[in-house]
N, C-alpha and C. Protein backbone atom coordinates (compact mmCIF):
# COMPACT_ATOMS: atom_id res chain seq x y z
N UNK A 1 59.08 85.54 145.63
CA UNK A 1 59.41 86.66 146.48
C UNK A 1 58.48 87.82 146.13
N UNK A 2 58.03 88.52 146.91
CA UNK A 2 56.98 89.76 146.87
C UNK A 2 57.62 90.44 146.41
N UNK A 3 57.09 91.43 145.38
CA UNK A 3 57.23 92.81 145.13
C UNK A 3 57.08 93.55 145.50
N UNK A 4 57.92 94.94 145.78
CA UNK A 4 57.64 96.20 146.76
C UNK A 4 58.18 97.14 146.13
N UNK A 5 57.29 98.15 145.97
CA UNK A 5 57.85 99.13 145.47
C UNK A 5 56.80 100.53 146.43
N UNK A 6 57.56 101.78 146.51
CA UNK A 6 57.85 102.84 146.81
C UNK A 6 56.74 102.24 148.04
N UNK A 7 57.05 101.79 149.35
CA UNK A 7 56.69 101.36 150.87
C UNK A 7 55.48 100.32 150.34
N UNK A 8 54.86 99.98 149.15
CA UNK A 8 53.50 99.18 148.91
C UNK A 8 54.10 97.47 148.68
N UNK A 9 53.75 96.53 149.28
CA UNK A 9 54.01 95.10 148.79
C UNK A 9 52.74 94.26 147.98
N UNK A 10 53.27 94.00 146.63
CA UNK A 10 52.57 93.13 145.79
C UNK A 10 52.74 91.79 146.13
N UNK A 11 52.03 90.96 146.10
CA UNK A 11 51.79 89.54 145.81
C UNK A 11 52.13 89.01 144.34
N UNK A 12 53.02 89.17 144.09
CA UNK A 12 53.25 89.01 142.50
C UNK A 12 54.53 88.12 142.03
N UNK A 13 55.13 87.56 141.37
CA UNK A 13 56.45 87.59 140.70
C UNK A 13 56.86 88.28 140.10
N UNK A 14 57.84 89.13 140.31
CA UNK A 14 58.21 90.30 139.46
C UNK A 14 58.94 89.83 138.79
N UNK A 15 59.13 90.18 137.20
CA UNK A 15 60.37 89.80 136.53
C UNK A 15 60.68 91.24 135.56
N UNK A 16 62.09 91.49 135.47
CA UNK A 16 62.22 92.76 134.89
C UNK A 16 63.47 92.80 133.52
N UNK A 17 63.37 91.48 133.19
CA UNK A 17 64.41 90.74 132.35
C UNK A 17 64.02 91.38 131.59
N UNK A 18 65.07 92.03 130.34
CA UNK A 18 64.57 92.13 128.85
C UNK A 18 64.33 91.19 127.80
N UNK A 19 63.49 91.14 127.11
CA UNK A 19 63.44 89.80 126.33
C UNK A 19 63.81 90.19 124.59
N UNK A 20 64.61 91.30 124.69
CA UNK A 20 65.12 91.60 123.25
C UNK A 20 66.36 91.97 123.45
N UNK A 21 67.06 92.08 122.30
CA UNK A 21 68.72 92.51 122.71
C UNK A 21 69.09 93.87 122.69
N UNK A 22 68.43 94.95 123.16
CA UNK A 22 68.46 96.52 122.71
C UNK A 22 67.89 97.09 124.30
N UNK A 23 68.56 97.53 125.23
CA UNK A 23 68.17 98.41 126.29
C UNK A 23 67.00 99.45 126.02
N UNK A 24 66.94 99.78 124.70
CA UNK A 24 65.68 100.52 124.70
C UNK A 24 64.36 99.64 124.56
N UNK A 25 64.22 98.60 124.68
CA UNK A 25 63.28 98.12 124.24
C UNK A 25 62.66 96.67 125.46
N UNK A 26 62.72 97.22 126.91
CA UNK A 26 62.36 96.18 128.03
C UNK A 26 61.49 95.85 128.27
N UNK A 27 61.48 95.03 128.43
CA UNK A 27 59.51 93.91 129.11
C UNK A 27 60.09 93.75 130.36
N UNK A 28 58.38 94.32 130.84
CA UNK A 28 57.98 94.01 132.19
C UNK A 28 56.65 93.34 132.57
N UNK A 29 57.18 92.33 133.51
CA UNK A 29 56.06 91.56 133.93
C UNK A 29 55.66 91.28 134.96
N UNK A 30 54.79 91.19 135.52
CA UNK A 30 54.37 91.06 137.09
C UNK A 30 53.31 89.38 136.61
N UNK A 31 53.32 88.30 136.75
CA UNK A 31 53.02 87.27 136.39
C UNK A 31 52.47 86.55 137.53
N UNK A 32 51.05 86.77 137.73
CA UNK A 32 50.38 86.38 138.99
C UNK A 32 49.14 85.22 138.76
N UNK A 33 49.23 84.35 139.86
CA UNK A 33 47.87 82.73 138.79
C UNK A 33 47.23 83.29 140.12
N UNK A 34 45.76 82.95 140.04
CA UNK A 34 45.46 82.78 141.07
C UNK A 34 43.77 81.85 140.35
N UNK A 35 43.60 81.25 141.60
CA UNK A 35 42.18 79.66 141.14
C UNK A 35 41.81 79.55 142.30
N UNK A 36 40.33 79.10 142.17
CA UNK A 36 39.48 78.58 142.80
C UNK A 36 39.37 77.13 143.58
N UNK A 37 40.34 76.42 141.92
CA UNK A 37 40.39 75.02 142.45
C UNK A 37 41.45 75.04 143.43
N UNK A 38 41.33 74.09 144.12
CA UNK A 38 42.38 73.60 145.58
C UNK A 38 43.63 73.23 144.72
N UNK A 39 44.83 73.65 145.16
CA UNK A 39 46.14 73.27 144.64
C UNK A 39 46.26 73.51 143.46
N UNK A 40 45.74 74.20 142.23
CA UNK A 40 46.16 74.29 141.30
C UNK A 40 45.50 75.37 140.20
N UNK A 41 46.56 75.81 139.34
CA UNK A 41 45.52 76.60 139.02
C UNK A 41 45.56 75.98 136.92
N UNK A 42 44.69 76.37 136.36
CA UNK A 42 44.79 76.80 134.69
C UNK A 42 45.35 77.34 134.01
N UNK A 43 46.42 77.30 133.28
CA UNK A 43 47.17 77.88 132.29
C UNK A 43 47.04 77.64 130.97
N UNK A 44 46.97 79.06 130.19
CA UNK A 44 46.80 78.96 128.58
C UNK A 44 48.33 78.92 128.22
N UNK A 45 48.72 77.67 127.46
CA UNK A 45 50.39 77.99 127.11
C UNK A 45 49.74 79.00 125.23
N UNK A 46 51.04 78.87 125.05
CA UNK A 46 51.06 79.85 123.55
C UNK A 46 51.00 78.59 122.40
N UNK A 47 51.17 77.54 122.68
CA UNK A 47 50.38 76.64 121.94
C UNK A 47 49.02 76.41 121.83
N UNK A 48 48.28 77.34 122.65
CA UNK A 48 46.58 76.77 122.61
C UNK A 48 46.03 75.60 123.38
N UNK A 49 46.68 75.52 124.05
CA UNK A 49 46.56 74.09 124.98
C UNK A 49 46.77 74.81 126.58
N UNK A 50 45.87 73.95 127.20
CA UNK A 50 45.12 74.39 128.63
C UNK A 50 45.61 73.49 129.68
N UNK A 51 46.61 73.81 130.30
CA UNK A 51 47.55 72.91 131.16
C UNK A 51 46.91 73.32 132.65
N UNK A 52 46.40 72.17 133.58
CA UNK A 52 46.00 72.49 135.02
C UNK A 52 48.19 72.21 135.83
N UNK A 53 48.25 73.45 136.09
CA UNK A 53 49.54 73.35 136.99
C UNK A 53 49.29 73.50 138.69
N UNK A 54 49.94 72.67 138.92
CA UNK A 54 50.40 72.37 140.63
C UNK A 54 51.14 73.45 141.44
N UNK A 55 49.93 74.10 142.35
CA UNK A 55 51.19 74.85 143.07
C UNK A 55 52.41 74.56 144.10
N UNK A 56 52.67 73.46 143.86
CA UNK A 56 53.93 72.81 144.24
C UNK A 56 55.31 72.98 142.72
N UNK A 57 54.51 73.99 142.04
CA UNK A 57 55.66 73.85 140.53
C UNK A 57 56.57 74.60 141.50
N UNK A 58 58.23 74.27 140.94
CA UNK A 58 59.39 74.88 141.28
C UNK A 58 59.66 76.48 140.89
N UNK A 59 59.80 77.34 141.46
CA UNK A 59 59.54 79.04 141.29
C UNK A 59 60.47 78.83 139.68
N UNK A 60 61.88 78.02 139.65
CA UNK A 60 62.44 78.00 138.30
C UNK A 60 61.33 77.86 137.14
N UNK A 61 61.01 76.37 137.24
CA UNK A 61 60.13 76.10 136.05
C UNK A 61 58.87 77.12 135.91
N UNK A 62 58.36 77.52 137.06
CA UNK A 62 57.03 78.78 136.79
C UNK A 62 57.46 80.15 136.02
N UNK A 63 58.91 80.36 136.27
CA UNK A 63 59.44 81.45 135.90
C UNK A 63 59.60 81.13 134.30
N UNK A 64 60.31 80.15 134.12
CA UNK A 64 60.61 79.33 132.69
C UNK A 64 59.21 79.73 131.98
N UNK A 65 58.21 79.12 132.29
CA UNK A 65 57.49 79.42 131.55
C UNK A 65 56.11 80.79 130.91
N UNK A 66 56.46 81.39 132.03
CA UNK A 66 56.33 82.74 131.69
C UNK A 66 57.16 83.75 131.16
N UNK A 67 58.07 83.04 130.84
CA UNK A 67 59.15 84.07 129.80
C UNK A 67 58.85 83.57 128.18
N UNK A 68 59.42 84.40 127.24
CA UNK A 68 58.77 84.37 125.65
C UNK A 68 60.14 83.67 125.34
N UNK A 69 61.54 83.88 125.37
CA UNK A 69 62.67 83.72 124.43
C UNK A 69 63.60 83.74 125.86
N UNK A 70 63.23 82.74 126.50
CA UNK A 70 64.06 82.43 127.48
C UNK A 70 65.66 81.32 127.57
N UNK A 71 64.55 80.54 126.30
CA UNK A 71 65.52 79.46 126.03
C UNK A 71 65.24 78.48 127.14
N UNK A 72 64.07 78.45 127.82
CA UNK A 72 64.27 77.56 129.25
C UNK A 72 63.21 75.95 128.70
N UNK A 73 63.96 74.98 129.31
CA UNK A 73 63.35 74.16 129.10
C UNK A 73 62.65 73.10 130.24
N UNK A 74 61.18 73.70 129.93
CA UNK A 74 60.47 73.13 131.60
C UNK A 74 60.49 72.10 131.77
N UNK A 75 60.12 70.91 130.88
CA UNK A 75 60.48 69.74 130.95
C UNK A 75 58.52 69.28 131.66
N UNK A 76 58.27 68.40 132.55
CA UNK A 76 57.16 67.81 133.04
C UNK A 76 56.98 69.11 134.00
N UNK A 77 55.90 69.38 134.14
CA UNK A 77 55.27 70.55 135.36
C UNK A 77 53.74 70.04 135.99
């Protein structure tokens, strides 16, 4: 879903989850792929390893894995 803020629309996934347990302390992310190659683009995970993903991934699992301490488990992508 697009982001919009004050009348402007982003092309983005917005996510505005906190990823610590303290209201003073929120992450924000706007988490956007974009590639050259047809259908898919390159991702660096936080293991150091270079995953080509399908833009047919499920908005869940894309979300899953752009979170730090989500607890989410992507499973095959």
């Amino acid at each position: 879903m697009p982001y919009a803020s004050e009348g402007q629309t982003y092309d983005v996934d917005y996510s505005s989850a906190a990823e610590t347990n303290t209201a003073q302390s929120p992450s924000y992310a706007a988490v956007t792929a974009r590639s050259y190659h047809s259908g898919l683009v390159n991702g660096l995970l936080m293991d150091g390893s270079v995953r080509s993903i399908r833009d047919g991934i499920s908005l869940e699992v894309w979300r899953g894995l752009c979170t730090r301490a989500g607890g989410e488990v992507p499973g095959d992508f």
